[in-house]
PDB file of N, CA and C in Angstrom:
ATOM      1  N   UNK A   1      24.417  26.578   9.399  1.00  0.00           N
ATOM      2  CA  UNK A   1      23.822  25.481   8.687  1.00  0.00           C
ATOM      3  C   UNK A   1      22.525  25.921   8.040  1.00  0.00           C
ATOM      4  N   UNK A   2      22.110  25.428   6.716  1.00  0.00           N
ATOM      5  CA  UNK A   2      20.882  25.901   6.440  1.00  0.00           C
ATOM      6  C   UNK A   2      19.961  24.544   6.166  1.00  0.00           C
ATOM      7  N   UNK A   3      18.637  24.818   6.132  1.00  0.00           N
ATOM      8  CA  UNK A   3      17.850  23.495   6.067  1.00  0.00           C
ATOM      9  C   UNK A   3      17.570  23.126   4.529  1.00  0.00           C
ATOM     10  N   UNK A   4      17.634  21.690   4.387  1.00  0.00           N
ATOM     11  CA  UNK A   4      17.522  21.223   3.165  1.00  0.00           C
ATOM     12  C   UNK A   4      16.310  20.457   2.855  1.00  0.00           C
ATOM     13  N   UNK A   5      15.296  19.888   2.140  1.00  0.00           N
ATOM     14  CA  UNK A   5      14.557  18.959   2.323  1.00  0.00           C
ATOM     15  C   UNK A   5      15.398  17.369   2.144  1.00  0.00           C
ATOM     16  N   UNK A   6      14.523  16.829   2.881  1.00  0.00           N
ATOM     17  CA  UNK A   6      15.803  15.438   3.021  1.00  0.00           C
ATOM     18  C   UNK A   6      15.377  15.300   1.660  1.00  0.00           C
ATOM     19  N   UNK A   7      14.697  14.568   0.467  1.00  0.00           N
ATOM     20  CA  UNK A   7      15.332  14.278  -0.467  1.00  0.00           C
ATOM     21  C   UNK A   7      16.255  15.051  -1.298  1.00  0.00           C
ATOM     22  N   UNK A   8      16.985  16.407  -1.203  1.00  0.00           N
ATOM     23  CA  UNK A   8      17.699  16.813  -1.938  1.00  0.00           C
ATOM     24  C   UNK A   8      19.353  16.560  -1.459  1.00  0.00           C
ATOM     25  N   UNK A   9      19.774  15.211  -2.051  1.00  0.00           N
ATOM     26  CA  UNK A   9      20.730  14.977  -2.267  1.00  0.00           C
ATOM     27  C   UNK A   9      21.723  15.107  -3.452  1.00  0.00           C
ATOM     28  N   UNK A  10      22.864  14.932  -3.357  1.00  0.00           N
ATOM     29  CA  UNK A  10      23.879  14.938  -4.321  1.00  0.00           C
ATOM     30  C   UNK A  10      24.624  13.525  -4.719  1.00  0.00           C
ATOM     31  N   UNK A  11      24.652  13.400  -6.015  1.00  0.00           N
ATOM     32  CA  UNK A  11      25.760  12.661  -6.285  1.00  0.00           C
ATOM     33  C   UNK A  11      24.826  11.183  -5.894  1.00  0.00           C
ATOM     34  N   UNK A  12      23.503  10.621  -5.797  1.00  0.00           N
ATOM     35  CA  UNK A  12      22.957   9.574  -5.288  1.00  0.00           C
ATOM     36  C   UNK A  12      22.839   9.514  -3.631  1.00  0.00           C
ATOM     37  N   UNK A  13      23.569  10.118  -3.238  1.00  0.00           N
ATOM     38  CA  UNK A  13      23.912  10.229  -1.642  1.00  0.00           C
ATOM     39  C   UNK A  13      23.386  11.397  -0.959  1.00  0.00           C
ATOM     40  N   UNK A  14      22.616  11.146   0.454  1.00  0.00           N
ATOM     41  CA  UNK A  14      21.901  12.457   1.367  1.00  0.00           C
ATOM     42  C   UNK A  14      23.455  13.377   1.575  1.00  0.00           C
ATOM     43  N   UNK A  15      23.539  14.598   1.666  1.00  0.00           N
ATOM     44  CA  UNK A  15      24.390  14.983   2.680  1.00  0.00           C
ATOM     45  C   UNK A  15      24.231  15.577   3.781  1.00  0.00           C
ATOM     46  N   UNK A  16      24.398  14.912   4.721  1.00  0.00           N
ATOM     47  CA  UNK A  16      24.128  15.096   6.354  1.00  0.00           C
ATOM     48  C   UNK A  16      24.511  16.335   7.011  1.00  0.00           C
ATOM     49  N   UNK A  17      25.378  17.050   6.357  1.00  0.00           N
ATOM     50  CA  UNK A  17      26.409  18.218   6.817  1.00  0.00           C
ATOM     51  C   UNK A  17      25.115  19.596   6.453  1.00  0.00           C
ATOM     52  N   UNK A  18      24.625  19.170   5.496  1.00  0.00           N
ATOM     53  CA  UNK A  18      23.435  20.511   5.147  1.00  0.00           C
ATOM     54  C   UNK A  18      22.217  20.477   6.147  1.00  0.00           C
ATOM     55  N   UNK A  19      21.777  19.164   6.550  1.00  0.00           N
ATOM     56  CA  UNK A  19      20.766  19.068   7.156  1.00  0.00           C
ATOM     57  C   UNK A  19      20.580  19.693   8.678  1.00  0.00           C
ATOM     58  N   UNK A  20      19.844  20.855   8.901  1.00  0.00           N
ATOM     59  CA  UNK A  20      19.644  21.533  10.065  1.00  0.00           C
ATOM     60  C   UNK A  20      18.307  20.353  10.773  1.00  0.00           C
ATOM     61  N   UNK A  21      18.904  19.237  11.932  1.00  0.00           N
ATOM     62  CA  UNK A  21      18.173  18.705  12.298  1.00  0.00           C
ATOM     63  C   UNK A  21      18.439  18.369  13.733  1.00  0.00           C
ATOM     64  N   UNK A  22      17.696  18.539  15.063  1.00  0.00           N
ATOM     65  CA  UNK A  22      19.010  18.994  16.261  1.00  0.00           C
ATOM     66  C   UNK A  22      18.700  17.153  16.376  1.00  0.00           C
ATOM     67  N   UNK A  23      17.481  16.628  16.203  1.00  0.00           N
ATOM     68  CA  UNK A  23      17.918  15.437  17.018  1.00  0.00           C
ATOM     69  C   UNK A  23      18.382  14.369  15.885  1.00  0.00           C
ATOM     70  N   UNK A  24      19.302  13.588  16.077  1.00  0.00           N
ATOM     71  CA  UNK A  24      20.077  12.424  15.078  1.00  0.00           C
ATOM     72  C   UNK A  24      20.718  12.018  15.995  1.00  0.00           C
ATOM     73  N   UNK A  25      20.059  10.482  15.755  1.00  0.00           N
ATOM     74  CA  UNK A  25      20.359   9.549  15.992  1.00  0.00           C
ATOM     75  C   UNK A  25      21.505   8.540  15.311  1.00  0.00           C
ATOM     76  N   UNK A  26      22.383   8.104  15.485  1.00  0.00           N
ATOM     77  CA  UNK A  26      23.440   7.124  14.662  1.00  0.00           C
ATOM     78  C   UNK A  26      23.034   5.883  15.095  1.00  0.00           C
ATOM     79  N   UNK A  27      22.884   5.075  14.270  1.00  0.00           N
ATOM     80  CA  UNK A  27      22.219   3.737  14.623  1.00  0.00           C
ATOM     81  C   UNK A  27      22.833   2.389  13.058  1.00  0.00           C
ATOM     82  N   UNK A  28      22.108   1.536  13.670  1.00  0.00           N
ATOM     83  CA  UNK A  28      22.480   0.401  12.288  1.00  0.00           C
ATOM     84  C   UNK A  28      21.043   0.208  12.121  1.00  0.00           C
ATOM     85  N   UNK A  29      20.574  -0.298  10.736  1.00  0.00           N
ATOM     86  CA  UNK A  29      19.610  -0.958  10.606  1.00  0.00           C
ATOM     87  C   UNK A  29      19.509  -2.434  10.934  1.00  0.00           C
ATOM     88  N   UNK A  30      18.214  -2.903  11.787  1.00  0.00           N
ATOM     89  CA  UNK A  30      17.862  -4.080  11.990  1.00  0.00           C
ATOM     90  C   UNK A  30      17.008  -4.688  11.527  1.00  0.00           C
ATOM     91  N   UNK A  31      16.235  -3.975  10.268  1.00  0.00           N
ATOM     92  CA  UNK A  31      15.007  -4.579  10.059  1.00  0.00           C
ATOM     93  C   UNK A  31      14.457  -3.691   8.763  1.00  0.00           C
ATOM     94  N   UNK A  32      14.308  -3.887   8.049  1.00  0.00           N
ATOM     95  CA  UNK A  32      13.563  -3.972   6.436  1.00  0.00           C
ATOM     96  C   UNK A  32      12.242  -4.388   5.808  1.00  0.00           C
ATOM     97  N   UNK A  33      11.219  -3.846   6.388  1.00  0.00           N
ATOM     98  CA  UNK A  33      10.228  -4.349   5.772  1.00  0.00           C
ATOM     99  C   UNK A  33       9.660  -3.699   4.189  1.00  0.00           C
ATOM    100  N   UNK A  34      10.208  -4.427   2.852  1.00  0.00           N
ATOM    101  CA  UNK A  34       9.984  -4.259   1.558  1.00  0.00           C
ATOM    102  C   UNK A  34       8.717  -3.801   1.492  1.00  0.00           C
ATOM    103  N   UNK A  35       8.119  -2.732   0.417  1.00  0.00           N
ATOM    104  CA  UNK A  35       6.684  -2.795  -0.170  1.00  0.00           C
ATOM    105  C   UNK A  35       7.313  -2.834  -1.213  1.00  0.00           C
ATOM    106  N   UNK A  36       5.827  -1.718  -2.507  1.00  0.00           N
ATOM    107  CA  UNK A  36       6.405  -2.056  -3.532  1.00  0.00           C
ATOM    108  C   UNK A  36       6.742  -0.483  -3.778  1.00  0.00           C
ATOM    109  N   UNK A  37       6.013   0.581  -3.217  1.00  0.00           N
ATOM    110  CA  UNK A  37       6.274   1.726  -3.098  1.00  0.00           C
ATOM    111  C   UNK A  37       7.060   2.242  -1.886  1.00  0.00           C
ATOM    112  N   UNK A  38       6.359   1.973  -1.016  1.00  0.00           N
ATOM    113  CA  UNK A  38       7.171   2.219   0.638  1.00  0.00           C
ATOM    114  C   UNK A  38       7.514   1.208   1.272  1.00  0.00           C
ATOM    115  N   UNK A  39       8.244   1.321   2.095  1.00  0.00           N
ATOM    116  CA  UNK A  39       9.259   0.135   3.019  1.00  0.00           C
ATOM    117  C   UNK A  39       9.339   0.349   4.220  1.00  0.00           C
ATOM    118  N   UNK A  40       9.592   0.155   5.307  1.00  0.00           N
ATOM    119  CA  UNK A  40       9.513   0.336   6.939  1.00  0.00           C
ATOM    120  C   UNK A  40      11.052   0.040   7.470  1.00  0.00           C
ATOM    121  N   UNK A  41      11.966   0.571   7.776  1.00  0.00           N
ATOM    122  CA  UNK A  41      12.958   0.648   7.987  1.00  0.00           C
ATOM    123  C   UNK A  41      13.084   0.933   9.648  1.00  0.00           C
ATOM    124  N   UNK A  42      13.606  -0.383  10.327  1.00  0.00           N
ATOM    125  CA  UNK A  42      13.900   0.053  11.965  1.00  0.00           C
ATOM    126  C   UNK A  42      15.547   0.033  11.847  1.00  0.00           C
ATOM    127  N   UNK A  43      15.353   1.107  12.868  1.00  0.00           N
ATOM    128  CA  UNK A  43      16.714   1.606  13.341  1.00  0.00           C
ATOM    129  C   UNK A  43      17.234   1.608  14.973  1.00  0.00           C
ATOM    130  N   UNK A  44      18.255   0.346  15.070  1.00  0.00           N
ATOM    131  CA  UNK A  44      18.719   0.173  16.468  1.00  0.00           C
ATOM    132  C   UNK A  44      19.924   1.457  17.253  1.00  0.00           C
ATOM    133  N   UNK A  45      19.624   2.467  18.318  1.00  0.00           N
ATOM    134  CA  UNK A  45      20.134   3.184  18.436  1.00  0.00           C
ATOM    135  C   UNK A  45      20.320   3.082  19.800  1.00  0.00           C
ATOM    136  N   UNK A  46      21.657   3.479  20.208  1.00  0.00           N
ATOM    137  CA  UNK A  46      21.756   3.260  21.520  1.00  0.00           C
ATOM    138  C   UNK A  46      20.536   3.656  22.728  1.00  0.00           C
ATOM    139  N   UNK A  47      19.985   4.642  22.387  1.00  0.00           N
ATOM    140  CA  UNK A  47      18.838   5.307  23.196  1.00  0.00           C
ATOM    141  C   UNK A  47      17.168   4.144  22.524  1.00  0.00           C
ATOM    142  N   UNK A  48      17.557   3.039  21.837  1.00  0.00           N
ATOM    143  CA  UNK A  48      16.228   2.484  21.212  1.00  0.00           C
ATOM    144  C   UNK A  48      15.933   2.366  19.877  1.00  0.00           C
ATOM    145  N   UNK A  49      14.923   1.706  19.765  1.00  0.00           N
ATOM    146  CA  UNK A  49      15.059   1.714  18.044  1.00  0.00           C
ATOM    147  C   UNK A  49      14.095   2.982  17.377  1.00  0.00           C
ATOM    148  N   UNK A  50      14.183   3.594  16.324  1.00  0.00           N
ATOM    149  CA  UNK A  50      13.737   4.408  15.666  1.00  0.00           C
ATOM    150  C   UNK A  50      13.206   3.527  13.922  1.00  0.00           C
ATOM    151  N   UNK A  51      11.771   3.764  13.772  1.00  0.00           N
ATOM    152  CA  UNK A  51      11.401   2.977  12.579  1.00  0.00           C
ATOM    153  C   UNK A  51      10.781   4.601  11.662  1.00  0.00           C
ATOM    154  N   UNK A  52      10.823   4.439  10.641  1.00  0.00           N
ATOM    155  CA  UNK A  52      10.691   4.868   9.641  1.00  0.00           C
ATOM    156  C   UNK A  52      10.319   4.433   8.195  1.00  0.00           C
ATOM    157  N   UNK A  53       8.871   5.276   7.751  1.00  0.00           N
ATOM    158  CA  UNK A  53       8.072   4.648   6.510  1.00  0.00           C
ATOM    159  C   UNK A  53       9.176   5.829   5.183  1.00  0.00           C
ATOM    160  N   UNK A  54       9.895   5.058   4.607  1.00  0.00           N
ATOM    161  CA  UNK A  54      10.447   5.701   3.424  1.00  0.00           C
ATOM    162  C   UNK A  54      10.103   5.143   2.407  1.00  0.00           C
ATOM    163  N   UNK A  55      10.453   6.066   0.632  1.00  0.00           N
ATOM    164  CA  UNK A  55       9.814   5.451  -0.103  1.00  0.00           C
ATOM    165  C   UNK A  55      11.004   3.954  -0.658  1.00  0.00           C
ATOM    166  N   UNK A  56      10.553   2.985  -1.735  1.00  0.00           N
ATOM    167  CA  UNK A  56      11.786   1.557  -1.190  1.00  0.00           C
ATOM    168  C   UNK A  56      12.361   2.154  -2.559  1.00  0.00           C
ATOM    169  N   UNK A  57      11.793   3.083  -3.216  1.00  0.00           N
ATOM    170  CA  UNK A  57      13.150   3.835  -4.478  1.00  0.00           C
ATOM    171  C   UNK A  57      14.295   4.527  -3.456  1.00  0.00           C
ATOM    172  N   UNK A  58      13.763   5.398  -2.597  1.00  0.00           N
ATOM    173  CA  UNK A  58      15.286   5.857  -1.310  1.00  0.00           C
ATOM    174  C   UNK A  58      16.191   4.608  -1.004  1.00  0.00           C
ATOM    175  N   UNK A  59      15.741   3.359  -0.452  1.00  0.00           N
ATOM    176  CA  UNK A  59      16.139   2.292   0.096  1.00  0.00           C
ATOM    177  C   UNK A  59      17.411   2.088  -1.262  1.00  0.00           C
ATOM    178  N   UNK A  60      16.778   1.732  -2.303  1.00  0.00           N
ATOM    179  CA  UNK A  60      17.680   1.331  -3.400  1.00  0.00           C
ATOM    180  C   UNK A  60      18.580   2.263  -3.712  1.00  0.00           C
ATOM    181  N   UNK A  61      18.323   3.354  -4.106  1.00  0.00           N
ATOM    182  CA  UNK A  61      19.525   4.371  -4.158  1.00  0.00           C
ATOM    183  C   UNK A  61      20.357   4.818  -3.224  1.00  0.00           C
ATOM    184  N   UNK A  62      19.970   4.205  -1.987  1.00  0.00           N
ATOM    185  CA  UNK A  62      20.836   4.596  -0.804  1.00  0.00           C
ATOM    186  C   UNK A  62      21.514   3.256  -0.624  1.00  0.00           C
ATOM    187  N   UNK A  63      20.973   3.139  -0.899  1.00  0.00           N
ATOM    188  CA  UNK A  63      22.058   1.217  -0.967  1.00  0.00           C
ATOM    189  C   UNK A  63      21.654   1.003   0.655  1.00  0.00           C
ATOM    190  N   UNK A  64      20.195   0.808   0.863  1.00  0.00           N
ATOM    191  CA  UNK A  64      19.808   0.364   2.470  1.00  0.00           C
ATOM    192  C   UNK A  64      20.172  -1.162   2.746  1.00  0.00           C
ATOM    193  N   UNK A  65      21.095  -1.417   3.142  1.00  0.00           N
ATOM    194  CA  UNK A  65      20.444  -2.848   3.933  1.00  0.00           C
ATOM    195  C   UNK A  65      20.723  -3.422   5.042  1.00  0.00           C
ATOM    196  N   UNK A  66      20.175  -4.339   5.876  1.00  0.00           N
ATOM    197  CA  UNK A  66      20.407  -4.824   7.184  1.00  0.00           C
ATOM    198  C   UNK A  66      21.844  -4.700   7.480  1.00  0.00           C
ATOM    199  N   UNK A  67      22.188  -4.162   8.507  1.00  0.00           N
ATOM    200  CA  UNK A  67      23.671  -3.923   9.457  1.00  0.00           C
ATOM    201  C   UNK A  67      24.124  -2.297   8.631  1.00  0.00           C
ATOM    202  N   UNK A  68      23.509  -1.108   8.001  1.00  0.00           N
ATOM    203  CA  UNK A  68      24.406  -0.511   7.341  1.00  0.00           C
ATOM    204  C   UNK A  68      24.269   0.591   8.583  1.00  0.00           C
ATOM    205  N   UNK A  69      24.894   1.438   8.493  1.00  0.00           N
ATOM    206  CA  UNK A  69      25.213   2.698   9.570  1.00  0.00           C
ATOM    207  C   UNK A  69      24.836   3.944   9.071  1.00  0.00           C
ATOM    208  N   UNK A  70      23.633   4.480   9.875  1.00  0.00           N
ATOM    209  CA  UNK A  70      22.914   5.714   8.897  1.00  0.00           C
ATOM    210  C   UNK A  70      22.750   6.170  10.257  1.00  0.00           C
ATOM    211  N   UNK A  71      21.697   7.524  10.030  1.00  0.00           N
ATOM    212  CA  UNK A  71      21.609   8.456  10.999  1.00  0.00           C
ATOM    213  C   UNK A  71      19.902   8.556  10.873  1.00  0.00           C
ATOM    214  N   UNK A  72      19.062   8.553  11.589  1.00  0.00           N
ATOM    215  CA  UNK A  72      17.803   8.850  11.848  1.00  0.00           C
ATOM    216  C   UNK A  72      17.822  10.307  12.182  1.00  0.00           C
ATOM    217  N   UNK A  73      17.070  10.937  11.220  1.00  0.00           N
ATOM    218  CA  UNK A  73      16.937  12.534  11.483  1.00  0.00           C
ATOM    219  C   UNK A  73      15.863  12.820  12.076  1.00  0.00           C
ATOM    220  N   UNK A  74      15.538  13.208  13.097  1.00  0.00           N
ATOM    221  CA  UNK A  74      13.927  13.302  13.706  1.00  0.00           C
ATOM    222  C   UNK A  74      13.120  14.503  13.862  1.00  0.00           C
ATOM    223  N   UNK A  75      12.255  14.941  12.881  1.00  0.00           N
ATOM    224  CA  UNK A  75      11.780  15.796  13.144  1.00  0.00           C
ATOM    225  C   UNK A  75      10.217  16.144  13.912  1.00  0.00           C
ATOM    226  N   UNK A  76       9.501  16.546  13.914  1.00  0.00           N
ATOM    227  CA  UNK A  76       7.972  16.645  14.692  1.00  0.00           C
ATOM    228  C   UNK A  76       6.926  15.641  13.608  1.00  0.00           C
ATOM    229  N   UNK A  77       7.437  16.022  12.626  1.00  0.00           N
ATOM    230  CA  UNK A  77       6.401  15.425  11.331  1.00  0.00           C
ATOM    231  C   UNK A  77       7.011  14.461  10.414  1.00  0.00           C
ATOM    232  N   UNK A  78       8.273  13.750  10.694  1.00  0.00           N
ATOM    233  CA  UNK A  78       9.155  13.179  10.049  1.00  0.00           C
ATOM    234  C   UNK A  78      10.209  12.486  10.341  1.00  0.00           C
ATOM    235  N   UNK A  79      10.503  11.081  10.377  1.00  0.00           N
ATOM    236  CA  UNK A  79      11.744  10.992  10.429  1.00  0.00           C
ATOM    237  C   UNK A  79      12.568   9.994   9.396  1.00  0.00           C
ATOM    238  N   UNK A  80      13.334  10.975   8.630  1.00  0.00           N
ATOM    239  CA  UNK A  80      14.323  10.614   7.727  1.00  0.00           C
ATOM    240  C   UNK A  80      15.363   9.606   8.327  1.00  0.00           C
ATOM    241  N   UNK A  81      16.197   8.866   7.174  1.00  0.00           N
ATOM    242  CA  UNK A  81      17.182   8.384   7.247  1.00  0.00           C
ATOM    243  C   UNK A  81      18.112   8.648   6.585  1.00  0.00           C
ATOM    244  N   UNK A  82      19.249   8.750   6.432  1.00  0.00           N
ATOM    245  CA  UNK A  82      20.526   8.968   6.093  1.00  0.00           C
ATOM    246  C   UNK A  82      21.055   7.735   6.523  1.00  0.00           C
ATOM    247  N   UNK A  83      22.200   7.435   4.646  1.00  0.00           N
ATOM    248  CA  UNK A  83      23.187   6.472   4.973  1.00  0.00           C
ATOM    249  C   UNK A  83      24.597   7.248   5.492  1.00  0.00           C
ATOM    250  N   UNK A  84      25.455   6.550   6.236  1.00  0.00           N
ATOM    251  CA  UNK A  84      26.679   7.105   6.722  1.00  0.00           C
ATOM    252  C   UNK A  84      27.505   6.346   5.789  1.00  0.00           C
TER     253      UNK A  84
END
């Protein structure tokens, strides 16, 4: 596997298969808090929820919204989301 920066996606869509990230989480979203630049995105995961400040242009092109099934990528300095 090699590492990608999470915004370099394809096709509008992350691909999860490139991303060298050991911990991911699979979760649904429960919660959406809109800005006008950044947004706050919680993520219900069996082990707890995982929240995340992304920018709300990701949200829209990822087609984010309450109940969808993504993956929380967690790194030391970061944690991404991915839609599934």
């Amino acid at each position: 596997m090699q590492s990608v920066r999470y915004d370099q996606y394809s096709g509008g869509k992350m691909t999860i298969k490139a991303i060298n990230t050991r911990n991911q989480f699979k979760g649904k979203i429960i919660e959406i808090v809109t800005g006008s630049v950044v947004s706050e995105v919680v993520v219900g995961t069996p082990f707890g929820t995982v929240t995340s400040v992304i920018t709300t242009r990701s949200i829209n092109e990822l087609e984010l919204s309450i109940g969808s099934d993504v993956v929380a990528l967690v790194k030391s300095t970061e944690i991404s989301i991915a839609k599934l």
